[in-house]
C-alpha atoms as a PDB file:
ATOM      1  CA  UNK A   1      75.655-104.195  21.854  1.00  0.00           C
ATOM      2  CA  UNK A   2      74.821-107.623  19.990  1.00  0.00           C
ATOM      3  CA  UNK A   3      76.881-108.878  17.791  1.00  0.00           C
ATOM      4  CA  UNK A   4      75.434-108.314  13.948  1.00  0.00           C
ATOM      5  CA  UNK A   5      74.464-111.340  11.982  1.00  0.00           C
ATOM      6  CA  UNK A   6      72.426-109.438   9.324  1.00  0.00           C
ATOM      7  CA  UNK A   7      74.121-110.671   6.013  1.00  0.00           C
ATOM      8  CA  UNK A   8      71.891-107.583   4.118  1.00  0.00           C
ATOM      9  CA  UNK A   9      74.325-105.376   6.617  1.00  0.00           C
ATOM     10  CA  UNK A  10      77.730-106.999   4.206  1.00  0.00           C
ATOM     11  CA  UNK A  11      78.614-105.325   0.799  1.00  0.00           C
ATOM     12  CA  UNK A  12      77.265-107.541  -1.906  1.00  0.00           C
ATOM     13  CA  UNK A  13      79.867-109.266  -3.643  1.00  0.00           C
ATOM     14  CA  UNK A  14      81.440-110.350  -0.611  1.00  0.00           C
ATOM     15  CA  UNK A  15      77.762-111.362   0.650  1.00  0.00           C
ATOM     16  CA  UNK A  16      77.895-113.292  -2.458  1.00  0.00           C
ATOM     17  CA  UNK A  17      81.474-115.122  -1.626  1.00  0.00           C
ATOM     18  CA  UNK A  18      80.032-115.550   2.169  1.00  0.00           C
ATOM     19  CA  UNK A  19      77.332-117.549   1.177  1.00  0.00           C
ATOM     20  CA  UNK A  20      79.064-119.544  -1.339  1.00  0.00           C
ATOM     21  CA  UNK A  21      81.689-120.523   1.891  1.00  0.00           C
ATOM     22  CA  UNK A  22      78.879-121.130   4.045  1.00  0.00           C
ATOM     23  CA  UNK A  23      77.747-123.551   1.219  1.00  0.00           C
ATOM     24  CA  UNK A  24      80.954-125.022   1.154  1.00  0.00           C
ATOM     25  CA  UNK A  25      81.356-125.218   4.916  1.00  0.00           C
ATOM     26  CA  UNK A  26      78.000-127.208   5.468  1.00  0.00           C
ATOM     27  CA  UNK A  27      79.007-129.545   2.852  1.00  0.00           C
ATOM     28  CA  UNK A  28      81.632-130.541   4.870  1.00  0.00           C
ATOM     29  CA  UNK A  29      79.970-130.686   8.179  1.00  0.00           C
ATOM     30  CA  UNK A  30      77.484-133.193   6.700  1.00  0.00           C
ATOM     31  CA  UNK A  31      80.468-135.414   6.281  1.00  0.00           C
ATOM     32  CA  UNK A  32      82.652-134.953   8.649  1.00  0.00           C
ATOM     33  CA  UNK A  33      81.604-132.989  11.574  1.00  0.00           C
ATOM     34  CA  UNK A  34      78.104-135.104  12.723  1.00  0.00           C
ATOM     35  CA  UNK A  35      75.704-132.349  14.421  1.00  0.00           C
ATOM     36  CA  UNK A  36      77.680-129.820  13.540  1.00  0.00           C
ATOM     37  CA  UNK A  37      76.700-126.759  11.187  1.00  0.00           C
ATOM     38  CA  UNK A  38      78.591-123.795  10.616  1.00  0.00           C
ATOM     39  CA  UNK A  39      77.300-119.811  11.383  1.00  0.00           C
ATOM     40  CA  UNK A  40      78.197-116.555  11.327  1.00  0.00           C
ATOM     41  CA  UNK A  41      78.809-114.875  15.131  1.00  0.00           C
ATOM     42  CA  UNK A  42      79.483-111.104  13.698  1.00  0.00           C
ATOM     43  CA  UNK A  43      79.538-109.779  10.650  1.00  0.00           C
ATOM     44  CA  UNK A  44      79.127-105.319  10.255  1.00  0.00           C
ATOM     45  CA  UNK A  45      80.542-103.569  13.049  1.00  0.00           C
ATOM     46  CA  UNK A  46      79.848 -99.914  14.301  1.00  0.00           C
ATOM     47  CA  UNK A  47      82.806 -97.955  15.234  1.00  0.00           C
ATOM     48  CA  UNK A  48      81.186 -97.855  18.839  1.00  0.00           C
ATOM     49  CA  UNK A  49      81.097-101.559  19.361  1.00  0.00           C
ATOM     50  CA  UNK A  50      84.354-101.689  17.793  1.00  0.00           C
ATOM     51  CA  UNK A  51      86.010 -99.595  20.914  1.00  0.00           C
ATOM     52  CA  UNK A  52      84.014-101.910  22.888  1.00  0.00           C
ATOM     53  CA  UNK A  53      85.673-105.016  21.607  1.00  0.00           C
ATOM     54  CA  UNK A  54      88.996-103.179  21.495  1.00  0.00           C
ATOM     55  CA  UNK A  55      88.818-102.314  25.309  1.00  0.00           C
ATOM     56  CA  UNK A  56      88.750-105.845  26.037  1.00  0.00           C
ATOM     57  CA  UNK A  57      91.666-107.662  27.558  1.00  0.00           C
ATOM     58  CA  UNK A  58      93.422-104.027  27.645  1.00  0.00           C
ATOM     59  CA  UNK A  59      90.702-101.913  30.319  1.00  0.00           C
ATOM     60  CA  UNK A  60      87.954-104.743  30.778  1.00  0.00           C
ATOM     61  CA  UNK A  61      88.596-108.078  31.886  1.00  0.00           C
ATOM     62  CA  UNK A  62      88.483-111.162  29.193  1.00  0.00           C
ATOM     63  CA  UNK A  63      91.688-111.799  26.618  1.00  0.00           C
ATOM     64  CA  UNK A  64      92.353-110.103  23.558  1.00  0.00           C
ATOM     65  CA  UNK A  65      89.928-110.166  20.901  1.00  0.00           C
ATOM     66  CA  UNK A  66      90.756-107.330  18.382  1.00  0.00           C
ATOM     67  CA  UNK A  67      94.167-105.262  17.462  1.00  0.00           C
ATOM     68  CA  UNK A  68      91.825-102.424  15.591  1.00  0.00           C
ATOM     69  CA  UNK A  69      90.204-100.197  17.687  1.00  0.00           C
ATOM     70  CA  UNK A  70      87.532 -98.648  15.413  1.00  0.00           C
ATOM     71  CA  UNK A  71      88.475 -95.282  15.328  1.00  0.00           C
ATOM     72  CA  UNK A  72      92.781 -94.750  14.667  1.00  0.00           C
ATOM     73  CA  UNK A  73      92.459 -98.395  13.364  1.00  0.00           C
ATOM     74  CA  UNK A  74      89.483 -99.327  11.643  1.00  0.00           C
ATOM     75  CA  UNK A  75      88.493-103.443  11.109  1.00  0.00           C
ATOM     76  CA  UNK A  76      87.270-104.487   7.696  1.00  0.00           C
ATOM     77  CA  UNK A  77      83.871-105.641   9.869  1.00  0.00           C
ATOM     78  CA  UNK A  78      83.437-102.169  10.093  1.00  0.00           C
ATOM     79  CA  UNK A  79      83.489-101.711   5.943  1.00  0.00           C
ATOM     80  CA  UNK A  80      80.631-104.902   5.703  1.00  0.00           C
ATOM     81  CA  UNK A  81      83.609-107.004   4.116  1.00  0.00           C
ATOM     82  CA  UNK A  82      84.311-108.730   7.277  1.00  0.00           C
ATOM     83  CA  UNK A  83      82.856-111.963   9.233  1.00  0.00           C
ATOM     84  CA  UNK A  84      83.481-114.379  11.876  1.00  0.00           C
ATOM     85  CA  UNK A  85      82.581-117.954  10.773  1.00  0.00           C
ATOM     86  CA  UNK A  86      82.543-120.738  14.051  1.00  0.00           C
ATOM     87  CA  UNK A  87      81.065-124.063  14.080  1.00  0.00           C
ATOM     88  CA  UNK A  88      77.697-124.818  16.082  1.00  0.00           C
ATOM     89  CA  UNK A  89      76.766-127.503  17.960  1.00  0.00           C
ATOM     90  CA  UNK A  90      73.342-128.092  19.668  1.00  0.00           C
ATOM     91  CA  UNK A  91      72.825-123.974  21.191  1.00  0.00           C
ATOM     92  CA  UNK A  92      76.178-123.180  21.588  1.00  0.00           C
ATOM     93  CA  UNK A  93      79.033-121.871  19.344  1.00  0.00           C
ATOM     94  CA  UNK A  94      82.315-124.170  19.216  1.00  0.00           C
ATOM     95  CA  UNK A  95      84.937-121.754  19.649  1.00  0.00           C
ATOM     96  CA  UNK A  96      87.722-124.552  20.446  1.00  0.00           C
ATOM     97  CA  UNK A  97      87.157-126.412  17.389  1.00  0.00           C
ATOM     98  CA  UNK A  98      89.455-129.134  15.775  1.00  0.00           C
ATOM     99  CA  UNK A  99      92.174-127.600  13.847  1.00  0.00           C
ATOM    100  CA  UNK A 100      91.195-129.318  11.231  1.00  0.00           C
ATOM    101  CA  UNK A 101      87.890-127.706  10.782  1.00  0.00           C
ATOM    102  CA  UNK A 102      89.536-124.405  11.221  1.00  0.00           C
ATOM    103  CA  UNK A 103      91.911-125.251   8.464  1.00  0.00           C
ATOM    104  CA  UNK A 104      89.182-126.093   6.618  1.00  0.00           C
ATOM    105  CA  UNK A 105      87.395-122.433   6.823  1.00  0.00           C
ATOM    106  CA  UNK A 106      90.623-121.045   5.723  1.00  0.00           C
ATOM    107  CA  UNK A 107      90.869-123.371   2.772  1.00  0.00           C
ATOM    108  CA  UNK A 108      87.364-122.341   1.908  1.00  0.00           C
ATOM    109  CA  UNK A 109      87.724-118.928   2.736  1.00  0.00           C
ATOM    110  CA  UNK A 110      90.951-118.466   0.096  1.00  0.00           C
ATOM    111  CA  UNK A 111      89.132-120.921  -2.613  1.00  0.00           C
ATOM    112  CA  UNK A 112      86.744-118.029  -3.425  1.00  0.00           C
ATOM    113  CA  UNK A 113      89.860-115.190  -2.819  1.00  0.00           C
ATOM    114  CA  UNK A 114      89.530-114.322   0.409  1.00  0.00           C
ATOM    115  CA  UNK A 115      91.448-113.776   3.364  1.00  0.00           C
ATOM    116  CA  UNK A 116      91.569-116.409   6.469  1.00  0.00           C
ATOM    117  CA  UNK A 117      92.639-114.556   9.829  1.00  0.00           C
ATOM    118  CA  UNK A 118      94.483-118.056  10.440  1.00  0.00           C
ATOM    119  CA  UNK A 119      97.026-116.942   8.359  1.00  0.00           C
ATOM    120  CA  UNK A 120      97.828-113.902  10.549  1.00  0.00           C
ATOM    121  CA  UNK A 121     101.358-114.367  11.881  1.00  0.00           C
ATOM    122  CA  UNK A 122     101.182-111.609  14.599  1.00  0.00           C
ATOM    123  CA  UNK A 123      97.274-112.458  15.638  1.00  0.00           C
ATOM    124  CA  UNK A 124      95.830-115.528  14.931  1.00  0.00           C
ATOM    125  CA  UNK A 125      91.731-115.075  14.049  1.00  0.00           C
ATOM    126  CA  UNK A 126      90.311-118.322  13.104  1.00  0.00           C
ATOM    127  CA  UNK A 127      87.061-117.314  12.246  1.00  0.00           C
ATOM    128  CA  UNK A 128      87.894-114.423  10.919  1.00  0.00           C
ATOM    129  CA  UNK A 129      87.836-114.058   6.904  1.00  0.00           C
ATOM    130  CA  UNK A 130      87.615-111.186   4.924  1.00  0.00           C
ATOM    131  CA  UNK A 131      88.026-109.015   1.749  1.00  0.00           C
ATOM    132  CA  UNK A 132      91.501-108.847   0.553  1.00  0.00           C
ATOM    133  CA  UNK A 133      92.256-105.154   2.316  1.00  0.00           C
ATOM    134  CA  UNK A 134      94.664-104.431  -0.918  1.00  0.00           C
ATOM    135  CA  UNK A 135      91.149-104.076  -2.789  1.00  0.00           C
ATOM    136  CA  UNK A 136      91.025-100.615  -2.040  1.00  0.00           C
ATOM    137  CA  UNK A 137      88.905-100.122  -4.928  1.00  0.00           C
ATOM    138  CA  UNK A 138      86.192-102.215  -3.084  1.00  0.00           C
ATOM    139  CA  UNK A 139      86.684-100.861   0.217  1.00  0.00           C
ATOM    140  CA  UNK A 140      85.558 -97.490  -1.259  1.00  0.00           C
ATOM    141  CA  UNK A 141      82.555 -98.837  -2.917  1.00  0.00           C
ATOM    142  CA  UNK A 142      81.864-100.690   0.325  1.00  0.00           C
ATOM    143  CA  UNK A 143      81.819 -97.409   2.227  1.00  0.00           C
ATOM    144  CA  UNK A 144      79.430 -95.501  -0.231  1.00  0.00           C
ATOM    145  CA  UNK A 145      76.958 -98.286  -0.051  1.00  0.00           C
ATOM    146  CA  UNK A 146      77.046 -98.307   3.358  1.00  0.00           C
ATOM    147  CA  UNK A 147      76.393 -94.608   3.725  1.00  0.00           C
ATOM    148  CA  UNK A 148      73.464 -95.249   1.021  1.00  0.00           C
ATOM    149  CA  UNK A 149      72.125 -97.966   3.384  1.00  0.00           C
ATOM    150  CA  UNK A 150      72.572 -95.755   6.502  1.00  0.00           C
ATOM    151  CA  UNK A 151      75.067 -97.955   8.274  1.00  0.00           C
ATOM    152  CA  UNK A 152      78.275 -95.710   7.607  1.00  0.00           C
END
């Protein structure tokens, strides 16, 4: 399954605080990392590709990607208030970026009160950011508008 970059398929006011990092983010490419622009690799997340990711590392081959696996454990991709965020350079995504561009994101990412996976202790998810997971009150609004837009 391909990974989805469909910002329509993320719950609006985070939408909103995604493009306003992505904003931020570019601004600081222009300066400081020449050629560079920054995308989103995933954003929504079925509970199916979920597993998928999950198995990974554990029963297919590659390292660990994911501690959630979609079903006992949901991820907050899965509730459209979740992206991943990596630098991109000519056709390929940077994934072993400076630190200081990753510190960056997570600078970013908390300026408009979000949460940087960077700042994980246990699992460290640089281009992870998402909705602050003690919002349950979003989280339940996320879920009804994704139902209303078939993708719950």
């Amino acid at each position: 399954m391909p990974s989805d970059r469909d910002l329509n398929h993320l719950y609006g006011p985070f939408r909103e605080k995604v493009l306003l990092v992505l904003a931020d983010l570019e601004a600081y490419a222009q300066k400081h990392m020449q050629g560079y622009s920054w995308r989103i690799v995933e954003g929504f997340r079925t509970a199916k590709y979920q597993r998928s990711l999950y198995a990974q590392g554990r029963t297919r081959k590659g390292p660990i990607v994911t501690m959630r696996d979609g079903y006992k454990s949901r991820s907050n991709h899965q509730s459209s208030l979740a992206v991943d965020i990596v630098p991109f350079h000519g056709h390929d995504f940077d994934w072993d970026g400076k630190k200081e561009w990753w510190d960056y994101l997570g600078h970013v990412a908390r300026a408009h009160g979000l949460v940087w996976g960077g700042d994980w202790h246990s699992f460290k998810d640089n281009p992870h950011i998402e909705w602050p997971e003690s919002d349950k009150a979003t989280y339940q609004a996320a879920r009804v508008w994704q139902k209303e837009q078939g993708l719950g």
